[in-house]
Each structure stands twice: as structure tokens, then as C-alpha cells.
PDB file of N, CA and C in Angstrom:
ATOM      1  N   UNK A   1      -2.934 140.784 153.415  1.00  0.00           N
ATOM      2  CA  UNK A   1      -2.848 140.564 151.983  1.00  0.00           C
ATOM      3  C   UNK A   1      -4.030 141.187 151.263  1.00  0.00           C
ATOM      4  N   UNK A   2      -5.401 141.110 151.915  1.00  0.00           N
ATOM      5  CA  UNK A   2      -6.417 141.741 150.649  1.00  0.00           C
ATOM      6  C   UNK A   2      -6.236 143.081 150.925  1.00  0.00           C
ATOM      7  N   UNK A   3      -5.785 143.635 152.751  1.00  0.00           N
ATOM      8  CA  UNK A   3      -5.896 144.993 152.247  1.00  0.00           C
ATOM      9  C   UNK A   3      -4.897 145.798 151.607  1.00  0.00           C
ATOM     10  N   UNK A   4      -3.819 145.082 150.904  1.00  0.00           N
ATOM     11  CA  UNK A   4      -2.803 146.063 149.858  1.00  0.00           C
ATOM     12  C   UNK A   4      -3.646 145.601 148.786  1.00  0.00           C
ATOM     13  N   UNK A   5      -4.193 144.243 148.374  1.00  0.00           N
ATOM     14  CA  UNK A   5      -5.150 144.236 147.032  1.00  0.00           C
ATOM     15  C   UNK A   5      -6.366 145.285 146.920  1.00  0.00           C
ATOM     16  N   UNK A   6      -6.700 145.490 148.253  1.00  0.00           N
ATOM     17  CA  UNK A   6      -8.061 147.143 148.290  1.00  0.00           C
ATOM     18  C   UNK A   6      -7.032 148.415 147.699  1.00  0.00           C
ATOM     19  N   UNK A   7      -5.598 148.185 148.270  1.00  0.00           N
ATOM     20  CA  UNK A   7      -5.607 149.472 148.031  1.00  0.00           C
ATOM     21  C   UNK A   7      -4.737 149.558 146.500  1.00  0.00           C
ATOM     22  N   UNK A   8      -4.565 148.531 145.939  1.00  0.00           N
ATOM     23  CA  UNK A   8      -3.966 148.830 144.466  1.00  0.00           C
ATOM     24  C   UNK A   8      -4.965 149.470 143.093  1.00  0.00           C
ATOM     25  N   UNK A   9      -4.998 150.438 143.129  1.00  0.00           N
ATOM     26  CA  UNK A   9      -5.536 151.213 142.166  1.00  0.00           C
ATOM     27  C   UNK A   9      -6.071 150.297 140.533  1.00  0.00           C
ATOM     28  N   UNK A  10      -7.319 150.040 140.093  1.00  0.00           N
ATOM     29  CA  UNK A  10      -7.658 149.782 139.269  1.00  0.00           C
ATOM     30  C   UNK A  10      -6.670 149.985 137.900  1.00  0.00           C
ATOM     31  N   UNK A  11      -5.890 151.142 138.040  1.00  0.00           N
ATOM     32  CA  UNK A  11      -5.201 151.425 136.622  1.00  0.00           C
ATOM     33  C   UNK A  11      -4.290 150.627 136.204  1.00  0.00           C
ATOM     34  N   UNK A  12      -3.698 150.603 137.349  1.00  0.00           N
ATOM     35  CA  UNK A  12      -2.445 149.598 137.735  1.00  0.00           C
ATOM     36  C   UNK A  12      -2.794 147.887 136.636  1.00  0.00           C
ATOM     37  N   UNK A  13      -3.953 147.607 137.403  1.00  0.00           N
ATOM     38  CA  UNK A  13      -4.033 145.997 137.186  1.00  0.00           C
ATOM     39  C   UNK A  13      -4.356 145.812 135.827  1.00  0.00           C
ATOM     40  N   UNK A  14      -4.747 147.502 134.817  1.00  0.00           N
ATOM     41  CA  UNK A  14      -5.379 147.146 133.854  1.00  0.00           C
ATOM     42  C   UNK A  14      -4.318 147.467 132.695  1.00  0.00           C
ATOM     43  N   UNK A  15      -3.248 148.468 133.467  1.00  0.00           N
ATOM     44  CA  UNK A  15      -2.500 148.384 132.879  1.00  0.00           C
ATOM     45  C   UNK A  15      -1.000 146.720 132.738  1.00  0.00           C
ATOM     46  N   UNK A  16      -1.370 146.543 134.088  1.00  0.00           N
ATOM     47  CA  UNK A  16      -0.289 145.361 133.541  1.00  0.00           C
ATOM     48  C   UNK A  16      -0.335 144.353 132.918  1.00  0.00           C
ATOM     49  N   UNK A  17      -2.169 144.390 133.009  1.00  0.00           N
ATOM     50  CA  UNK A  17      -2.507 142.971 131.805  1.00  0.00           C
ATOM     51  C   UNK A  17      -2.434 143.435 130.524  1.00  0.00           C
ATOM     52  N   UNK A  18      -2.681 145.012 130.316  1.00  0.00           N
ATOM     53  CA  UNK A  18      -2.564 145.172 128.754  1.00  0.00           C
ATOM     54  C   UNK A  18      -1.030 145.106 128.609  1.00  0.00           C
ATOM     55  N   UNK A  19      -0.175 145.461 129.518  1.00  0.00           N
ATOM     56  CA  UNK A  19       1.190 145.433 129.023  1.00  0.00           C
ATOM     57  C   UNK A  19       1.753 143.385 128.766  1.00  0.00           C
ATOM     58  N   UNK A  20       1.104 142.737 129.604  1.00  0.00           N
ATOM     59  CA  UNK A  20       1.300 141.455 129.644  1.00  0.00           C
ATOM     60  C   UNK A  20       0.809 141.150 127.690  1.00  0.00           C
ATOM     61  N   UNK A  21      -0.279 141.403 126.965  1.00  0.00           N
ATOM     62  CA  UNK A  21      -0.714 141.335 126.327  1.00  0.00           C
ATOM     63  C   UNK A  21       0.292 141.545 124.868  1.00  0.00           C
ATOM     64  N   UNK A  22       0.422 142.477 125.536  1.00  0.00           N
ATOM     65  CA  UNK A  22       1.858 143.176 124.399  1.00  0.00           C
ATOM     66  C   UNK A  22       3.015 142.658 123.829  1.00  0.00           C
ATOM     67  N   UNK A  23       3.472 141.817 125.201  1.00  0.00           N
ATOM     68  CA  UNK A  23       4.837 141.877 125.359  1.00  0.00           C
ATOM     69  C   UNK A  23       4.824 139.995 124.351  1.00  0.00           C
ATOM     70  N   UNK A  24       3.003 139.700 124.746  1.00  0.00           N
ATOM     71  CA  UNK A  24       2.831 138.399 124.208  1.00  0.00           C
ATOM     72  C   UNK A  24       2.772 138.224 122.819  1.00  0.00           C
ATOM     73  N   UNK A  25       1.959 139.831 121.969  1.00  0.00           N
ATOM     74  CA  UNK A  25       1.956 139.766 120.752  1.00  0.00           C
ATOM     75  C   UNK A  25       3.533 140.557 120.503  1.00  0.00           C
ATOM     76  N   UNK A  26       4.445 140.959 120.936  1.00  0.00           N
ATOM     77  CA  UNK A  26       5.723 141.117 120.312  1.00  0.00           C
ATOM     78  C   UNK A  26       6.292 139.932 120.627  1.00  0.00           C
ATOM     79  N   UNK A  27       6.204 139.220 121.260  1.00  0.00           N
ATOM     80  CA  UNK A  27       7.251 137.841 121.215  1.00  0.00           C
ATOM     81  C   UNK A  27       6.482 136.704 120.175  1.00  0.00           C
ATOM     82  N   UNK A  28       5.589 136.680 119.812  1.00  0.00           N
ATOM     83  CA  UNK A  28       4.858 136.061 118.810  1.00  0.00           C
ATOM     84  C   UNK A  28       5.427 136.696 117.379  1.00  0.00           C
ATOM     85  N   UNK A  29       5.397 137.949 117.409  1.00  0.00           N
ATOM     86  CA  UNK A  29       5.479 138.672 116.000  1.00  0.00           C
ATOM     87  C   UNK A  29       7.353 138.917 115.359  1.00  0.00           C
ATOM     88  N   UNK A  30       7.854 138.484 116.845  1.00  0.00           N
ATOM     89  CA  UNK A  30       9.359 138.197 116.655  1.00  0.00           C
ATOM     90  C   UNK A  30       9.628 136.679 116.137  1.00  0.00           C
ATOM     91  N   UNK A  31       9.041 136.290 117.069  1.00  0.00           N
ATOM     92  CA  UNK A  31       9.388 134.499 116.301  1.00  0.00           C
ATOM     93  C   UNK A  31       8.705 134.349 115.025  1.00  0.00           C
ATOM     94  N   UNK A  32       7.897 135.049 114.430  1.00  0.00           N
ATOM     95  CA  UNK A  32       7.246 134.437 113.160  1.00  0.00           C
ATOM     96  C   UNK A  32       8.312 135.076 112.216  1.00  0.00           C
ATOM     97  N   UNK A  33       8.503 136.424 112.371  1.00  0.00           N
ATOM     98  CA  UNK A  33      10.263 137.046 111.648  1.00  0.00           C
ATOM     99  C   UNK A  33      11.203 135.989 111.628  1.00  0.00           C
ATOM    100  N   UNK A  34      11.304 135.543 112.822  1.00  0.00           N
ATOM    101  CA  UNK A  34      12.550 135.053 112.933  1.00  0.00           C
ATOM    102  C   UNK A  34      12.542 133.564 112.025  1.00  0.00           C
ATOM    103  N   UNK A  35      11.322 133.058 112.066  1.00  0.00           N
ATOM    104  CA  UNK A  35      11.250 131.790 111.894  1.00  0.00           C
ATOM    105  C   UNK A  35      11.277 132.049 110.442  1.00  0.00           C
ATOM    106  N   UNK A  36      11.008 133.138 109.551  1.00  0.00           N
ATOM    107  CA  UNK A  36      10.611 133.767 108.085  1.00  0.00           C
ATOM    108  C   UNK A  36      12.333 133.630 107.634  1.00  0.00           C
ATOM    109  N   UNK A  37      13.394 134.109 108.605  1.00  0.00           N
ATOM    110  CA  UNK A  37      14.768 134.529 108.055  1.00  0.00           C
ATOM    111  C   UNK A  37      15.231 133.208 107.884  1.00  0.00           C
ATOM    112  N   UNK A  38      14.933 132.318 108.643  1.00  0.00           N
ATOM    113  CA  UNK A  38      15.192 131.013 108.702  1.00  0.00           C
ATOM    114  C   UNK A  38      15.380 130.593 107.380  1.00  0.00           C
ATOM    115  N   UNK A  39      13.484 130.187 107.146  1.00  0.00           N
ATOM    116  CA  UNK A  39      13.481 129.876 105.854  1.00  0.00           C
ATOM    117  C   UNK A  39      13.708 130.281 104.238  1.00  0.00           C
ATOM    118  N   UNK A  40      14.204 131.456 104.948  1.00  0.00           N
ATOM    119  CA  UNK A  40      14.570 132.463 103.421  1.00  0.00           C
ATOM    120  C   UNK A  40      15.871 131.971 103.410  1.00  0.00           C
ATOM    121  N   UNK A  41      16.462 131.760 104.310  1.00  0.00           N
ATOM    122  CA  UNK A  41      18.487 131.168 103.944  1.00  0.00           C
ATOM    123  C   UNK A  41      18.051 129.835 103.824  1.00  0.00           C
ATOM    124  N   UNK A  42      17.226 128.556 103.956  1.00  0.00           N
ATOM    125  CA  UNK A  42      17.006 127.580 103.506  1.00  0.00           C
ATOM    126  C   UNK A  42      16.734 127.479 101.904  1.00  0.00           C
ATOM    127  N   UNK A  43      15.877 128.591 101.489  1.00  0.00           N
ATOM    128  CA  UNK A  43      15.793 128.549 100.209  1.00  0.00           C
ATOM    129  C   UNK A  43      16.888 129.057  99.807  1.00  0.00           C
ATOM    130  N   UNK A  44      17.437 130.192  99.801  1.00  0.00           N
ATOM    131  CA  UNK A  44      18.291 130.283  99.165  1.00  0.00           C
ATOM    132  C   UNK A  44      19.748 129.524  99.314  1.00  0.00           C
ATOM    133  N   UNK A  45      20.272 128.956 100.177  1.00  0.00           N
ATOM    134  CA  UNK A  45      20.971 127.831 100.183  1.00  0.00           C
ATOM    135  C   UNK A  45      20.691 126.814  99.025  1.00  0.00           C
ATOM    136  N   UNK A  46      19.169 126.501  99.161  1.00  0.00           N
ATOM    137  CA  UNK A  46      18.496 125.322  98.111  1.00  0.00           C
ATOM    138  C   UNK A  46      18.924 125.411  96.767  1.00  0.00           C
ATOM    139  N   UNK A  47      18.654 126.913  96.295  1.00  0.00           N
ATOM    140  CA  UNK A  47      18.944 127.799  94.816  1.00  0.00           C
ATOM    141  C   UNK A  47      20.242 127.898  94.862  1.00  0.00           C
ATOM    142  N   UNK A  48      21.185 128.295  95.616  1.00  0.00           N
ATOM    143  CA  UNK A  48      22.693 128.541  95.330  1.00  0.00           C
ATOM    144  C   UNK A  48      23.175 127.192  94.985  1.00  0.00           C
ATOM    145  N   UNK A  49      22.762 126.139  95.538  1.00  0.00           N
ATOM    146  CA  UNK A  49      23.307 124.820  95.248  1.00  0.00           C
ATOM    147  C   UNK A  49      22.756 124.154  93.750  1.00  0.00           C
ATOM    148  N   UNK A  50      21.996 124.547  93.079  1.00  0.00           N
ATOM    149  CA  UNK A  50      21.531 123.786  91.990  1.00  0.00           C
ATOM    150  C   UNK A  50      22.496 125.030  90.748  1.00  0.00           C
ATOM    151  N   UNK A  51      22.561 123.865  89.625  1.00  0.00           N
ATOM    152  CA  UNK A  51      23.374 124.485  88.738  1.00  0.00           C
ATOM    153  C   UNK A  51      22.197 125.154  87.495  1.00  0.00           C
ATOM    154  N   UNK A  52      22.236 126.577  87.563  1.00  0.00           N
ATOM    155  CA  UNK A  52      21.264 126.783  86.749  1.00  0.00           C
ATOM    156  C   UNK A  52      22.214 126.852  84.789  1.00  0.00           C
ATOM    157  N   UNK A  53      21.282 127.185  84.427  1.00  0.00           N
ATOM    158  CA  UNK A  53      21.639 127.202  82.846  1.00  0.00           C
ATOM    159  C   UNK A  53      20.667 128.478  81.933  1.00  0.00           C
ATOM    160  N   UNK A  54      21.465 129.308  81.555  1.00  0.00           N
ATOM    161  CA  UNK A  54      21.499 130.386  80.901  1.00  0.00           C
ATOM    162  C   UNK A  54      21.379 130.140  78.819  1.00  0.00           C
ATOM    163  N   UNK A  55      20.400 130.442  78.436  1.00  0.00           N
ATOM    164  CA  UNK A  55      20.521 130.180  77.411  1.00  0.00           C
ATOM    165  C   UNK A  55      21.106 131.513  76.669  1.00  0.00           C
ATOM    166  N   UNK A  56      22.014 131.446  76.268  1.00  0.00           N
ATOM    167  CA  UNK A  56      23.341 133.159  76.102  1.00  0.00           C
ATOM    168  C   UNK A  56      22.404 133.502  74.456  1.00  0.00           C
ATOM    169  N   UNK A  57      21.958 132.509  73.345  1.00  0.00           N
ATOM    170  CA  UNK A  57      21.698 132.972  72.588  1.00  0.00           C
ATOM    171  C   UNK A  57      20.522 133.478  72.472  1.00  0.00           C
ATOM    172  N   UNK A  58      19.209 133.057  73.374  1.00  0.00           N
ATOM    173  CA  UNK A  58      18.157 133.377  73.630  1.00  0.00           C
ATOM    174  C   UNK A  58      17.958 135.465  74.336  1.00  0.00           C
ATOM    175  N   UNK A  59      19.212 134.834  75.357  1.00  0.00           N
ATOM    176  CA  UNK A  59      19.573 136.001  75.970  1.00  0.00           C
ATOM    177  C   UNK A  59      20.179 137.242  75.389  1.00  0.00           C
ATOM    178  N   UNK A  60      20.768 137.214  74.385  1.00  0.00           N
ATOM    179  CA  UNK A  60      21.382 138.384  73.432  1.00  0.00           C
ATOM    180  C   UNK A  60      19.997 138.653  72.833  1.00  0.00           C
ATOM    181  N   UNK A  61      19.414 137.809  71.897  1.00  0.00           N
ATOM    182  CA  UNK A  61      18.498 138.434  71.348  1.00  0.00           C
ATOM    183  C   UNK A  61      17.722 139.430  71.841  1.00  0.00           C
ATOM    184  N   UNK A  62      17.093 138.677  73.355  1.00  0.00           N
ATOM    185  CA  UNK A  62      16.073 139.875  73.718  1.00  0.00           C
ATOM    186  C   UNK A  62      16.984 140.814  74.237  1.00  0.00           C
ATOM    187  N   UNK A  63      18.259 140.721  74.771  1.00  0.00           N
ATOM    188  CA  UNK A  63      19.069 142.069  74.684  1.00  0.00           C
ATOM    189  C   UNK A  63      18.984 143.073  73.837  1.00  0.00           C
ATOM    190  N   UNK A  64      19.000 142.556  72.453  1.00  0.00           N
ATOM    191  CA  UNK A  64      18.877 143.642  71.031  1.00  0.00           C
ATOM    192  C   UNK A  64      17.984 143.891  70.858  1.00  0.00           C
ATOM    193  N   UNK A  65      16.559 142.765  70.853  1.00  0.00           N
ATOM    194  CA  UNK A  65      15.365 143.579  70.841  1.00  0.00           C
ATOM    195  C   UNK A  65      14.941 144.708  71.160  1.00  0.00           C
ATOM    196  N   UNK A  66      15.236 144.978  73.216  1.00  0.00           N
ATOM    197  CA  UNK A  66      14.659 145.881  73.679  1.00  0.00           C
ATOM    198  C   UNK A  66      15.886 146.899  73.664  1.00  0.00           C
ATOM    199  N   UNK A  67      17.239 146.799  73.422  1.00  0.00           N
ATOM    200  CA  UNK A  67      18.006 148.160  73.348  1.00  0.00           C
ATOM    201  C   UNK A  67      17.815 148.766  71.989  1.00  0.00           C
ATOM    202  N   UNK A  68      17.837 148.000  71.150  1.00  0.00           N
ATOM    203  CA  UNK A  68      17.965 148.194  69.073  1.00  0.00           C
ATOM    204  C   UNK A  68      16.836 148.983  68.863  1.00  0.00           C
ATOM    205  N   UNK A  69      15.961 149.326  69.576  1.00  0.00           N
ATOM    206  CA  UNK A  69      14.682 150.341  69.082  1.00  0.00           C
ATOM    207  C   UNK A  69      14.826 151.344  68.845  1.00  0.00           C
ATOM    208  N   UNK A  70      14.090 152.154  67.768  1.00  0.00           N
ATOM    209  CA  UNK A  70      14.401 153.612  67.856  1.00  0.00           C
ATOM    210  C   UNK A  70      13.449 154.067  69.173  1.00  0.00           C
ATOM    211  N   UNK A  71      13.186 155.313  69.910  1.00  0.00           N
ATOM    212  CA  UNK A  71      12.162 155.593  70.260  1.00  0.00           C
ATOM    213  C   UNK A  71      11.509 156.666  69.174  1.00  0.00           C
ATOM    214  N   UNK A  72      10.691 156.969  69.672  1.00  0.00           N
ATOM    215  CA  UNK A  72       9.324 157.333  68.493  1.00  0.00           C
ATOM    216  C   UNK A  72       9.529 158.312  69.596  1.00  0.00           C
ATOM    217  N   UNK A  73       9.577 160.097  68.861  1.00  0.00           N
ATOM    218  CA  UNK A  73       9.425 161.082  69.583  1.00  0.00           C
ATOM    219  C   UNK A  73       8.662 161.436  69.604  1.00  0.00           C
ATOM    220  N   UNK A  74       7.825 162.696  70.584  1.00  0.00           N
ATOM    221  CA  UNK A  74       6.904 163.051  70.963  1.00  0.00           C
ATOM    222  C   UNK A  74       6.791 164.601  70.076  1.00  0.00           C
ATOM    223  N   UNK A  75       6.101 165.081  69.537  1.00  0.00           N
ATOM    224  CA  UNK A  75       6.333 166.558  68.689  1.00  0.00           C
ATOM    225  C   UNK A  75       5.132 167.576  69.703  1.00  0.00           C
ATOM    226  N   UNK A  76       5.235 168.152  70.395  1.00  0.00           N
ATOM    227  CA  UNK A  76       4.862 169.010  71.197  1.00  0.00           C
ATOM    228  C   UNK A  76       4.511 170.131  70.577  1.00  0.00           C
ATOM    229  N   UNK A  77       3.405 170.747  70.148  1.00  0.00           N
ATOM    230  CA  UNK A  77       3.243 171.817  69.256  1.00  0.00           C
ATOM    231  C   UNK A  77       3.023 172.915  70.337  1.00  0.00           C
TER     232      UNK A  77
END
């Protein structure tokens, strides 16, 4: 047993802990996604279920405000 551990090449061992390392921060960086999609369909479940309210006359106005403008041209000499 130690002499296949003499003969396993340094690269080897340094590579499989950095790959061990990896595989630990992608399964970390998957569940925090995953756990993110979660709570984004919780909220929005939350919001689809409440009855919102639109004030239509508030809402026209600033409709006309910002379309009803002239623009102011630019004269380029």
C-alpha cells in the first residue's frame, strides 16, 4: 500500500483536491440558484394572488402628459 502511495505523482493528488474543491463550490453555487428560483415563484405566486387596483384616471393623465408634448427641435447651423 505505501509503495503505490510513493509512486503516485504529486500532480495527481493536487489536482484531485483542487478538482474536489470545485465540484464543492459548483454544488454550493447551484443550490443558492436554485434555492433563488424557489423564492422568486413564492413571491410571485404572493403578487398574482392579491387584487391590485389601478387608478385609470390618474393613469390617463400621466399618459397625456408625457405623449401631448411638443418636442423642442434642435436647429443645427
Amino acid at each position: 500500500m505505501l509503495k503505490t502511495l510513493e509512486k503516485i505523482d504529486k500532480f495527481y493528488l493536487l489536482y484531485i483536491s483542487v478538482m474536489v474543491i470545485m465540484a464543492g463550490i459548483a454544488i454550493y453555487t447551484f443550490q443558492s440558484l436554485f434555492k433563488s428560483f424557489i423564492d422568486l415563484n413564492e413571491v410571485v405566486s404572493d403578487a398574482s394572488s392579491q387584487d391590485s387596483r389601478v387608478n385609470e384616471q390618474q393613469l390617463d393623465e400621466a399618459y397625456d402628459f408625457v405623449f401631448s408634448k411638443n418636442p423642442v427641435k434642435l436647429e443645427i447651423r
